[in-house]
C-alpha atoms as a PDB file:
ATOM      1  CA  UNK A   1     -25.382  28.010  31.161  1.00  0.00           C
ATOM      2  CA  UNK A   2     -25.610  27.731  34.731  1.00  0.00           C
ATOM      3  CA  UNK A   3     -23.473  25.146  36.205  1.00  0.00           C
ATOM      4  CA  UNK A   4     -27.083  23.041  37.591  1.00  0.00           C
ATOM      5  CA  UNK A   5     -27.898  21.677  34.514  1.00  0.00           C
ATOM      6  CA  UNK A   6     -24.688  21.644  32.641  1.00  0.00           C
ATOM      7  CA  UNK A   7     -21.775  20.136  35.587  1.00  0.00           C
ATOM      8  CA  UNK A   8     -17.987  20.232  34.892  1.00  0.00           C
ATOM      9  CA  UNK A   9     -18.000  16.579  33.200  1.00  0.00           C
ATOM     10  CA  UNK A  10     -20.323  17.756  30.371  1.00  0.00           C
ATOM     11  CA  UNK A  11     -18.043  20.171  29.346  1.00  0.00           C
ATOM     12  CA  UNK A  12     -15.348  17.724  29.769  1.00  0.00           C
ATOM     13  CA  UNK A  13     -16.947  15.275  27.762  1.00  0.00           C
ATOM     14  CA  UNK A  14     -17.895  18.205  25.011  1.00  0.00           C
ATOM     15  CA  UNK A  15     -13.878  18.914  25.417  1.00  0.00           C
ATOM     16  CA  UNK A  16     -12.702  15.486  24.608  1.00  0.00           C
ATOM     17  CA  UNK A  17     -15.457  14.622  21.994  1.00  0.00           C
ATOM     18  CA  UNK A  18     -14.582  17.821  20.480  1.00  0.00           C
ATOM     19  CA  UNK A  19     -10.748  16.605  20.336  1.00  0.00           C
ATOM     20  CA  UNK A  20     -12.135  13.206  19.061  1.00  0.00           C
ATOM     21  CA  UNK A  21     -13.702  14.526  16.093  1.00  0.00           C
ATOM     22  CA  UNK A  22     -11.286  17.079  15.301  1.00  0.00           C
ATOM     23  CA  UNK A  23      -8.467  13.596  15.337  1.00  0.00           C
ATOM     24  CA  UNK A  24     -10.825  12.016  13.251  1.00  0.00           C
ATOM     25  CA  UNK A  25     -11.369  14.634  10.610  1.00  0.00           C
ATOM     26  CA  UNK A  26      -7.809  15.002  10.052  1.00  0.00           C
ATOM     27  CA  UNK A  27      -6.961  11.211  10.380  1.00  0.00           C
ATOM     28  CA  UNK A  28      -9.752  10.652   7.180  1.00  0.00           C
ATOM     29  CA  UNK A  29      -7.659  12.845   5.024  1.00  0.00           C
ATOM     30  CA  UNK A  30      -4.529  10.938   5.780  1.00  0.00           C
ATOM     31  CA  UNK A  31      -5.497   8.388   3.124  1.00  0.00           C
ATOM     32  CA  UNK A  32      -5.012  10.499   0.970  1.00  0.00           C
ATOM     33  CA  UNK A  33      -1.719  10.611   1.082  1.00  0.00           C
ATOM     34  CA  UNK A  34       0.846   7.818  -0.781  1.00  0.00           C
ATOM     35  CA  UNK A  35       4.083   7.108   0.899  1.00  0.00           C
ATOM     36  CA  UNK A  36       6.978   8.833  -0.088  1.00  0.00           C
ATOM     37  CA  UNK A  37      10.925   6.525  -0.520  1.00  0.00           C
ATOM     38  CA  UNK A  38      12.696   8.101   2.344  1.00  0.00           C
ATOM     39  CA  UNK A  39      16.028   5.824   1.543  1.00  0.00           C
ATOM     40  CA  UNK A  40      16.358   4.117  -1.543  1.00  0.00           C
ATOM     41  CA  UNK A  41      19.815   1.924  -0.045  1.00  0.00           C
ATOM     42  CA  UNK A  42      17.779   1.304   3.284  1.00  0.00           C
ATOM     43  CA  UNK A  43      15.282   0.051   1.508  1.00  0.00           C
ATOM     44  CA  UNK A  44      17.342  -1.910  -0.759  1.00  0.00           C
ATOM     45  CA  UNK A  45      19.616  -3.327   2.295  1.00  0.00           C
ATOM     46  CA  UNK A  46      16.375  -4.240   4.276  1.00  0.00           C
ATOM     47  CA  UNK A  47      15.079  -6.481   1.029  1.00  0.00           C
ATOM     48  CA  UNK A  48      18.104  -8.126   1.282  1.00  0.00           C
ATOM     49  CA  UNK A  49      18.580  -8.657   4.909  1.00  0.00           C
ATOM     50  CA  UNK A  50      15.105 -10.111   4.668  1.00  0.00           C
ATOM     51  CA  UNK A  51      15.402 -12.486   2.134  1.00  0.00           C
ATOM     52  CA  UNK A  52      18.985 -13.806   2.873  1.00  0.00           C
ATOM     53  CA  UNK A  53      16.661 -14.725   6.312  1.00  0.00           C
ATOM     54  CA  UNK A  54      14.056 -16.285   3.933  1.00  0.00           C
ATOM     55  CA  UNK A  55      16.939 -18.273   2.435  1.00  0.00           C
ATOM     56  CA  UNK A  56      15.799 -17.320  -1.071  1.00  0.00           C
ATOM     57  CA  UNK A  57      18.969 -17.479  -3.481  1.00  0.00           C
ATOM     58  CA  UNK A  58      18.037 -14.163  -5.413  1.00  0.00           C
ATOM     59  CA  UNK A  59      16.407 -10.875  -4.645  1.00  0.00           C
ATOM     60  CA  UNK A  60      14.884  -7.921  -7.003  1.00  0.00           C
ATOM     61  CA  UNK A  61      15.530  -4.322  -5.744  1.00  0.00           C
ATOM     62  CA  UNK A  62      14.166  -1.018  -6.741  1.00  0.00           C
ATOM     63  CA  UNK A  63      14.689   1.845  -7.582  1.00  0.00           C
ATOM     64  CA  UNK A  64      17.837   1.732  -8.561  1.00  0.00           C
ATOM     65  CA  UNK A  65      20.686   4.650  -7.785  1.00  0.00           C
ATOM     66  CA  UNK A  66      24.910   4.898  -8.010  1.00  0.00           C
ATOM     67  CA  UNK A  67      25.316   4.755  -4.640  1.00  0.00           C
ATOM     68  CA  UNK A  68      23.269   1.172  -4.361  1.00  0.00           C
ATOM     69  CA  UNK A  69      25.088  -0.423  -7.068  1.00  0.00           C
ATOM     70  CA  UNK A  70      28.893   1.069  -5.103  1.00  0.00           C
ATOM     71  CA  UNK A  71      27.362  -0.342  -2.409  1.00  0.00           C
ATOM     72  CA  UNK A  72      26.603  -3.535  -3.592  1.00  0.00           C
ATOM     73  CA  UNK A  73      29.958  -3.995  -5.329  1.00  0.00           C
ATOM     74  CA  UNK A  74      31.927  -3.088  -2.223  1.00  0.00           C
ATOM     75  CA  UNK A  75      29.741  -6.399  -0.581  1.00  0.00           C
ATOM     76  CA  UNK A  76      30.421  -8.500  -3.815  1.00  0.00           C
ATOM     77  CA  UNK A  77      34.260  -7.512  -3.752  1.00  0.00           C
ATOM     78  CA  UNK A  78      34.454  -9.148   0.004  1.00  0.00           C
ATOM     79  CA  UNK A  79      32.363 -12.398  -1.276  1.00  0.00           C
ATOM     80  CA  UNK A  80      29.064 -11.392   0.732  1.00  0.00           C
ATOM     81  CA  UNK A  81      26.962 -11.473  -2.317  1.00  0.00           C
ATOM     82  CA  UNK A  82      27.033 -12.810  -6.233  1.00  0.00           C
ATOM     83  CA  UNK A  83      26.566 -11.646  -9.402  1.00  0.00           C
ATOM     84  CA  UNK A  84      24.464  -8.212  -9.785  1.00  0.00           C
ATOM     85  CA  UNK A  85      22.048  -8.081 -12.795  1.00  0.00           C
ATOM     86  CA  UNK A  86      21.325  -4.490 -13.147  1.00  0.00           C
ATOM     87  CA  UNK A  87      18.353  -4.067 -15.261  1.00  0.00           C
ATOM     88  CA  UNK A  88      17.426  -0.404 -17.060  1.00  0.00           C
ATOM     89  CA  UNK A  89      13.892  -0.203 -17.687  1.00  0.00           C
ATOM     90  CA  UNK A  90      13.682   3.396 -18.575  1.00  0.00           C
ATOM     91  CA  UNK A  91      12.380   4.491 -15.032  1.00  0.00           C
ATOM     92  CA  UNK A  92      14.022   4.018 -11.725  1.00  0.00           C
ATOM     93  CA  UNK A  93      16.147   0.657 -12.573  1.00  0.00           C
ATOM     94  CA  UNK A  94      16.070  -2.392 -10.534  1.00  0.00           C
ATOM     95  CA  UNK A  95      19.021  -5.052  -9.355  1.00  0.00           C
ATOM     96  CA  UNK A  96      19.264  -8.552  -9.027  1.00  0.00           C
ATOM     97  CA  UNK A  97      21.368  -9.509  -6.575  1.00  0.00           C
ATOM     98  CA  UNK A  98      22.272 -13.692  -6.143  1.00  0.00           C
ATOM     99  CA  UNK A  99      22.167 -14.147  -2.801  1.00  0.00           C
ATOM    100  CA  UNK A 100      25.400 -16.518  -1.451  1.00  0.00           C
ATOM    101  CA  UNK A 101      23.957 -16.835   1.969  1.00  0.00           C
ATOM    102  CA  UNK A 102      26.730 -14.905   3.725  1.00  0.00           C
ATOM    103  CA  UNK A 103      24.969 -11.865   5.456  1.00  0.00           C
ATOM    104  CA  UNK A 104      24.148 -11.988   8.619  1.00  0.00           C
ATOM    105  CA  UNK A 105      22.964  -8.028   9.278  1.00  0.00           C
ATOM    106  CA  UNK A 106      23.124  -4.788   7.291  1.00  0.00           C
ATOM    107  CA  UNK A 107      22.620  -1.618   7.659  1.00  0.00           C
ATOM    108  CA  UNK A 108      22.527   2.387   6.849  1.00  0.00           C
ATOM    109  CA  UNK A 109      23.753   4.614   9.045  1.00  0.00           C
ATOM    110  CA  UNK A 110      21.814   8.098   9.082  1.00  0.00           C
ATOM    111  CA  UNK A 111      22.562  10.485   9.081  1.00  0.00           C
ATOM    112  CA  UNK A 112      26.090  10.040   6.876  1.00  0.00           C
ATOM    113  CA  UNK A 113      28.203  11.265   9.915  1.00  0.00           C
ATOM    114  CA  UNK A 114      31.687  12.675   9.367  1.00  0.00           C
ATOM    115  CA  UNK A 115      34.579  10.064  10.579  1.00  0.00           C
ATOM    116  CA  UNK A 116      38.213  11.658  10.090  1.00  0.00           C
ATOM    117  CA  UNK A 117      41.071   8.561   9.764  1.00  0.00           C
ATOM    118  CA  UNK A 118      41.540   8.057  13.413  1.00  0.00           C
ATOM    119  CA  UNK A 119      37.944   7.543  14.998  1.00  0.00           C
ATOM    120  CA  UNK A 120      37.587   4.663  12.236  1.00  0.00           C
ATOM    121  CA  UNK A 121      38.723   2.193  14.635  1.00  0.00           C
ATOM    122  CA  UNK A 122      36.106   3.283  17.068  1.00  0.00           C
ATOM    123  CA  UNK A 123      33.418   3.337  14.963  1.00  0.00           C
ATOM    124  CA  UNK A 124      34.006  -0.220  13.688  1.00  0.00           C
ATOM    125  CA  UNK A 125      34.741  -1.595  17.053  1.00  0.00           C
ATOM    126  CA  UNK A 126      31.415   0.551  18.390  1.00  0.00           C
ATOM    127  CA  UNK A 127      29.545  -0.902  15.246  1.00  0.00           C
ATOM    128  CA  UNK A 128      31.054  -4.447  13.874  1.00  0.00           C
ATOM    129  CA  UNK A 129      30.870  -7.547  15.714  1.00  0.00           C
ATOM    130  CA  UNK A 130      34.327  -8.401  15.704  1.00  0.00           C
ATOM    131  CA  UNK A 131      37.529  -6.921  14.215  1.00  0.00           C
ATOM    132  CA  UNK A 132      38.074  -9.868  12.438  1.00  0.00           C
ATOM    133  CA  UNK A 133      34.461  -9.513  10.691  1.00  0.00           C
ATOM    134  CA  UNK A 134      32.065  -6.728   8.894  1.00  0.00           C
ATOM    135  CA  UNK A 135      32.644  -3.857   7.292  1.00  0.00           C
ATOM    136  CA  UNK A 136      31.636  -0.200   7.426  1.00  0.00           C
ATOM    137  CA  UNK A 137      30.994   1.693   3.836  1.00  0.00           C
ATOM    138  CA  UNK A 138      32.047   5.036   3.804  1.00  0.00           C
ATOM    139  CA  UNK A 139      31.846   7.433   0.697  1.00  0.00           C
ATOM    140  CA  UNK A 140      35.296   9.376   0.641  1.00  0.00           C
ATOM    141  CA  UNK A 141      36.765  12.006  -2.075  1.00  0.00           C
ATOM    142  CA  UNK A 142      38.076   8.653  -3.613  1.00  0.00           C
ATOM    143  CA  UNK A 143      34.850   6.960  -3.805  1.00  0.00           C
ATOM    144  CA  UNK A 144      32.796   4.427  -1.959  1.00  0.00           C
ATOM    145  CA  UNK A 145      34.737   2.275  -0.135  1.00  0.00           C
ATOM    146  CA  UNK A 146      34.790  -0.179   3.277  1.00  0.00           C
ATOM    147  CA  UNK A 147      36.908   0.836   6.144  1.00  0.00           C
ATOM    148  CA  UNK A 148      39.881  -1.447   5.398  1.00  0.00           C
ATOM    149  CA  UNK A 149      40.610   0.536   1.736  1.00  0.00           C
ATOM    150  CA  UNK A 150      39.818   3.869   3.582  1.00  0.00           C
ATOM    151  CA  UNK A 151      42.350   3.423   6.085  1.00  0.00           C
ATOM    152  CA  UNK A 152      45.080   2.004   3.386  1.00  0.00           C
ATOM    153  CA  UNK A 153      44.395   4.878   1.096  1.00  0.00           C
ATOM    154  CA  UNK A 154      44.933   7.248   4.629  1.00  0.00           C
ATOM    155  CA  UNK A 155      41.307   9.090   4.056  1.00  0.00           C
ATOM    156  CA  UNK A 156      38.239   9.654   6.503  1.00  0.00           C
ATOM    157  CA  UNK A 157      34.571  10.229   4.670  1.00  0.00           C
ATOM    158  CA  UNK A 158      31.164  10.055   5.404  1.00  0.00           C
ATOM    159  CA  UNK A 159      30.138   6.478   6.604  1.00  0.00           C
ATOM    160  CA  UNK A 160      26.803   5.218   4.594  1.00  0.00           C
ATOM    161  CA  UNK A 161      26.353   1.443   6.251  1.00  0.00           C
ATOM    162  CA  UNK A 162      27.795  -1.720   7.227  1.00  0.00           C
ATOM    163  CA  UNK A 163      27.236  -5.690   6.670  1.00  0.00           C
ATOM    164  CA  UNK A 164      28.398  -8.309   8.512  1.00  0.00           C
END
């Protein structure tokens, strides 16, 4: 192919059509797929961030896991949320959570970093509005628990989220 009947932008052109259809054949088979639950508490922290916005009073989340329901009850110990219904329907379990109307944000944080007893203060200052308000979940060897217990019972952990 000399270059006076074929210039430099054909092949160009060839080049980037070839590119095209090579995106194209391997975006079709992306429907395919079905999305995969990366974070079950994200998800279930993001359904209620969203409908305490909403102002609904109550909202369903699934699936259900241990470290949700800690979770929860560590935010319905400090009066953030009501009553949880936790329903078993043989599968993946789902929650009811009354809403109270008391959340403002929350949150995972991931990964689960390692905070040893005296970079707690940081983190919450770093993370919490106010030292006065929010909390920061961490899972420790003595359970789930916010920042305030963690520091009482003199242990670092892992810290899984906040709400404020």
């Amino acid at each position: 192919f000399g270059s006076s009947h074929f210039g430099s932008s054909f092949w160009l052109g060839f080049l980037l059509l070839g590119d095209l259809r090579l995106w194209l054949c391997t975006r079709s088979h992306l429907h395919n797929l079905a999305m995969v639950r990366i974070s079950v508490l994200r998800d279930c922290l993001n359904g209620i961030c969203n409908a305490e916005k909403r102002g609904k009073r109550q909202v369903q989340v699934r699936p259900n896991s241990k470290v949700v329901i800690k979770f929860l009850q560590v935010m319905q110990k400090h009066g953030y949320i009501g009553d949880l219904e936790i329903i078993d329907d043989h599968r993946a379990g789902k929650v009811v959570v009354d809403l109270v109307g008391r959340i403002n944000k929350c949150g995972v944080i991931s990964p689960r970093f390692d905070v040893c007893l005296g970079d707690i203060e940081q983190l919450a200052s770093n993370i919490l509005p106010s030292r006065q308000f929010g909390h920061l979940v961490f899972t420790t060897p003595y359970g789930i628990m916010d920042h305030e217990e963690a520091r009482r019972k003199n242990t670092g952990g892992k810290i899984v989220g906040f709400f404020f």
